[in-house]
C-alpha atoms as a PDB file:
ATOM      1  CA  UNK A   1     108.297 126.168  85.042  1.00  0.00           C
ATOM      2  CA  UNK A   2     105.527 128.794  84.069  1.00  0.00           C
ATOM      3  CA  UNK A   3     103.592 130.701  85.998  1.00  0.00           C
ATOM      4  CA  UNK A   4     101.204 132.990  84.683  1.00  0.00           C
ATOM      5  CA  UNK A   5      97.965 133.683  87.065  1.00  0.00           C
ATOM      6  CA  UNK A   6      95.361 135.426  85.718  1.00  0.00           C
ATOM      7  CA  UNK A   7      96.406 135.262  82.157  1.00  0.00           C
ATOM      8  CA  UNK A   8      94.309 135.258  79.432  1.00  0.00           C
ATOM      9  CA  UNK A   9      95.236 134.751  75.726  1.00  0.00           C
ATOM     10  CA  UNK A  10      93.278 136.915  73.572  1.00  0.00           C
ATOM     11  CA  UNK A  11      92.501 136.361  69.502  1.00  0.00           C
ATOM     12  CA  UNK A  12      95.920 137.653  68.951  1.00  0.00           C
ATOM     13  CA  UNK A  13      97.357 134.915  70.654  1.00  0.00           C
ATOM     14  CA  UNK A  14      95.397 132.033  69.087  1.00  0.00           C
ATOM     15  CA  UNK A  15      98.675 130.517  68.229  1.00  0.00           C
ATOM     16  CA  UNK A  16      99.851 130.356  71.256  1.00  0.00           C
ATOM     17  CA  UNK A  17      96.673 128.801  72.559  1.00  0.00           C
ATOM     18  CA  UNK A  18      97.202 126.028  69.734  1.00  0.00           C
ATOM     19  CA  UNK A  19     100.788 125.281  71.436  1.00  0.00           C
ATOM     20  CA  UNK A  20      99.429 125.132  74.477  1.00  0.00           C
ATOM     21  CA  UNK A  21      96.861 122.057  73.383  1.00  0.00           C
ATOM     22  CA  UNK A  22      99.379 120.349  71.229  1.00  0.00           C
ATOM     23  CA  UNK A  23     101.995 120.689  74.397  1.00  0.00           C
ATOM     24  CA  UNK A  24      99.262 118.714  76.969  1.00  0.00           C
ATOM     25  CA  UNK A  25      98.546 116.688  74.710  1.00  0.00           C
ATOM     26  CA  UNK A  26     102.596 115.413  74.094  1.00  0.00           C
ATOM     27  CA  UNK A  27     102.336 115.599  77.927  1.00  0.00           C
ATOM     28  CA  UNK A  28     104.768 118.179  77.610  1.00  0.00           C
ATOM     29  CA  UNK A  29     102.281 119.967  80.342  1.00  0.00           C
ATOM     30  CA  UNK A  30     102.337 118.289  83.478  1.00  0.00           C
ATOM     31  CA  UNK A  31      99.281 120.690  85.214  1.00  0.00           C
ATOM     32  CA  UNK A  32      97.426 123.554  84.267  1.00  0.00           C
ATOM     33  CA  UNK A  33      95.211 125.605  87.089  1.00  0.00           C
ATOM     34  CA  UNK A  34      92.017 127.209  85.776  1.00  0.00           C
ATOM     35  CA  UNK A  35      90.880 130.554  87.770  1.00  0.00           C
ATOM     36  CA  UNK A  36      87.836 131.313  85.489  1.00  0.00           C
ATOM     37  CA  UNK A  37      85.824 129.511  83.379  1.00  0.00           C
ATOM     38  CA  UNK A  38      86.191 131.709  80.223  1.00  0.00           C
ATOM     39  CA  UNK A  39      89.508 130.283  80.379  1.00  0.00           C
ATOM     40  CA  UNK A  40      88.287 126.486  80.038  1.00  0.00           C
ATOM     41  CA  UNK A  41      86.012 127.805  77.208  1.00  0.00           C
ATOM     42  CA  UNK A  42      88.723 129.398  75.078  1.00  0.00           C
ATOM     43  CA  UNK A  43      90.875 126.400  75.535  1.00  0.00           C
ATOM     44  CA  UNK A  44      87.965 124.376  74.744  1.00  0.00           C
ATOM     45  CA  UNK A  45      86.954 126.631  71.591  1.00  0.00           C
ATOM     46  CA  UNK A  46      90.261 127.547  70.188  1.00  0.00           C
ATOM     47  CA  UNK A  47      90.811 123.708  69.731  1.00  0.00           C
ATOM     48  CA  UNK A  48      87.554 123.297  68.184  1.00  0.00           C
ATOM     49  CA  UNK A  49      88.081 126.057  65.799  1.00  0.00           C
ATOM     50  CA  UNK A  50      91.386 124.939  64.862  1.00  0.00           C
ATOM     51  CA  UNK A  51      90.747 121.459  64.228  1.00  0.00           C
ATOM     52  CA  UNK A  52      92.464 120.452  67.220  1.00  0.00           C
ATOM     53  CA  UNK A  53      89.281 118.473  69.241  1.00  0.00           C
ATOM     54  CA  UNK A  54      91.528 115.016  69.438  1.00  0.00           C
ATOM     55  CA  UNK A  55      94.543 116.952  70.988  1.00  0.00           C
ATOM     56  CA  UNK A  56      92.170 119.088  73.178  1.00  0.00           C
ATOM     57  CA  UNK A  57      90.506 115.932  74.715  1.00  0.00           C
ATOM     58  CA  UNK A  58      93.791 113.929  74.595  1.00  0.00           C
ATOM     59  CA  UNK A  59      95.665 116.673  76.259  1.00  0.00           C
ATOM     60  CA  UNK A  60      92.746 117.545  78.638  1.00  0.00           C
ATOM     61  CA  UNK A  61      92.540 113.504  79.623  1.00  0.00           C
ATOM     62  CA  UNK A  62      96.541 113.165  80.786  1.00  0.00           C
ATOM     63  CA  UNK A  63      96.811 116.691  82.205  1.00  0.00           C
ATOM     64  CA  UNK A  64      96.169 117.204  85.796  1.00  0.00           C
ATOM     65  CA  UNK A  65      93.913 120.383  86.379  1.00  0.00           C
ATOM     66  CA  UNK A  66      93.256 122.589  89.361  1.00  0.00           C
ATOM     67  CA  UNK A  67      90.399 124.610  89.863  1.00  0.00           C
ATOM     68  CA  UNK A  68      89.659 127.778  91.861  1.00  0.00           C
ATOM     69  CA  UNK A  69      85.983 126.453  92.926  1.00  0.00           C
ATOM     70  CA  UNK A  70      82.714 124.483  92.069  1.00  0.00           C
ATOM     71  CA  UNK A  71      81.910 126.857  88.970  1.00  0.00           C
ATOM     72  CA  UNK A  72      85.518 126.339  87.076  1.00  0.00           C
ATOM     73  CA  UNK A  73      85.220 122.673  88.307  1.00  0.00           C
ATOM     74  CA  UNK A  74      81.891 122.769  86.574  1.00  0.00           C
ATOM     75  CA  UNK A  75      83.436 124.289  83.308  1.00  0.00           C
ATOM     76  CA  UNK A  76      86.719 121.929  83.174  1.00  0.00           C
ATOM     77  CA  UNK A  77      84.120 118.578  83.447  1.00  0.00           C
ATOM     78  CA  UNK A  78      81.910 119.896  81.029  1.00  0.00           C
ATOM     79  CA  UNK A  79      84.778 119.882  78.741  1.00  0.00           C
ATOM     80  CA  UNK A  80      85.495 116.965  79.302  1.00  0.00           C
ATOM     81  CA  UNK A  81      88.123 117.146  81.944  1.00  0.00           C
ATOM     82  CA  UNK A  82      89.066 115.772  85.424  1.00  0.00           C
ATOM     83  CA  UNK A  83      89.342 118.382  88.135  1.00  0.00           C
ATOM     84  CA  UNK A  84      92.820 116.951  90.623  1.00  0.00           C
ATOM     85  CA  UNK A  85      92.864 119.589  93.052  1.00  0.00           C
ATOM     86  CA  UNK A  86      90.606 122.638  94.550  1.00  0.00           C
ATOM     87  CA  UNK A  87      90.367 124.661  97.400  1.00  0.00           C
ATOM     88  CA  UNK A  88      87.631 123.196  99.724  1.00  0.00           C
ATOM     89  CA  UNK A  89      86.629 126.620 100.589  1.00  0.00           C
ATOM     90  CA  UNK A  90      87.233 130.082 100.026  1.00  0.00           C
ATOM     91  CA  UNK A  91      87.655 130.058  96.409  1.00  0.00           C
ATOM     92  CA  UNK A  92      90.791 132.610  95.468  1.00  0.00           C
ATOM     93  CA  UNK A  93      93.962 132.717  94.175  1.00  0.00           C
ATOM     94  CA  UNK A  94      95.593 132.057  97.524  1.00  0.00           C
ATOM     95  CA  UNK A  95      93.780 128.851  98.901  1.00  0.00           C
ATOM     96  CA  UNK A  96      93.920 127.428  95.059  1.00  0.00           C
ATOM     97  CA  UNK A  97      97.878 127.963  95.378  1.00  0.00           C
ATOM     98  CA  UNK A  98      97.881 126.047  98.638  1.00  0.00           C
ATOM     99  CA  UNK A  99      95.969 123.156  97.466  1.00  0.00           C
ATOM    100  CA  UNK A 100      98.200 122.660  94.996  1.00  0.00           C
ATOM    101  CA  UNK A 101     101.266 122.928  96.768  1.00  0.00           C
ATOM    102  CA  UNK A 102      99.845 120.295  98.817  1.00  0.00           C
ATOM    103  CA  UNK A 103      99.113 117.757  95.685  1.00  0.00           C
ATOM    104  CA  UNK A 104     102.618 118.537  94.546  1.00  0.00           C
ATOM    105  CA  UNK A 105     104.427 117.676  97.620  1.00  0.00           C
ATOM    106  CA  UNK A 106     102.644 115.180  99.736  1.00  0.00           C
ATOM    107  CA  UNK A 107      99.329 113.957  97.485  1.00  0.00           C
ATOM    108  CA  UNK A 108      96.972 116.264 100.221  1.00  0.00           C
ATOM    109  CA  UNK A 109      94.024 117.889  98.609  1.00  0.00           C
ATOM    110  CA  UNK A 110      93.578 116.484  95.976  1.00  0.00           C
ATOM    111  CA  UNK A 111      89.414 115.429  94.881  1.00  0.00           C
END
């Protein structure tokens, strides 16, 4: 299980960003957590780009997504994604963590 807060794939990494949307879209990702909305808008891009839309919106349908707050919520439905799990306040690293840790082990928190 990866964890990688705060990470950010940058051009040089394009390919890895490709894996990443052919993986959720095999279901090989069970849950990806957003933290900025640049992030949803590089996934979002790369897979445009790359001729990758179908995976992107495939992968982005069957993955369950958390989101730090309102604005990342914002970015991951305007891309066409469902947000399962926020903090309901104090939007940082910490309370996102939480939330998910409740989804994951008794369904709690989840939108």
């Amino acid at each position: 299980m990866a964890v990688t807060p705060y990470r950010y794939a940058n051009d040089s990494e394009t390919g890895a960003v490709q894996t990443a949307i052919r993986d959720m879209a095999a279901g090989r990702i069970d849950f990806v957590a957003f933290t900025a909305s640049p992030q949803v808008r590089r996934l979002h891009e790369v897979a445009e780009a790359c001729g990758l839309a179908d995976d992107f919106r495939q992968g982005f349908a069957r993955t369950r997504i958390a989101a730090v707050g309102p604005v990342v919520a914002e970015a991951v439905e305007a891309a066409g994604g469902t947000v399962a799990v926020s903090p309901e306040s104090t939007f940082h690293m910490k309370p996102l963590v939480n939330a998910i840790r409740r989804l994951l082990t008794d369904g709690a928190g989840a939108r």
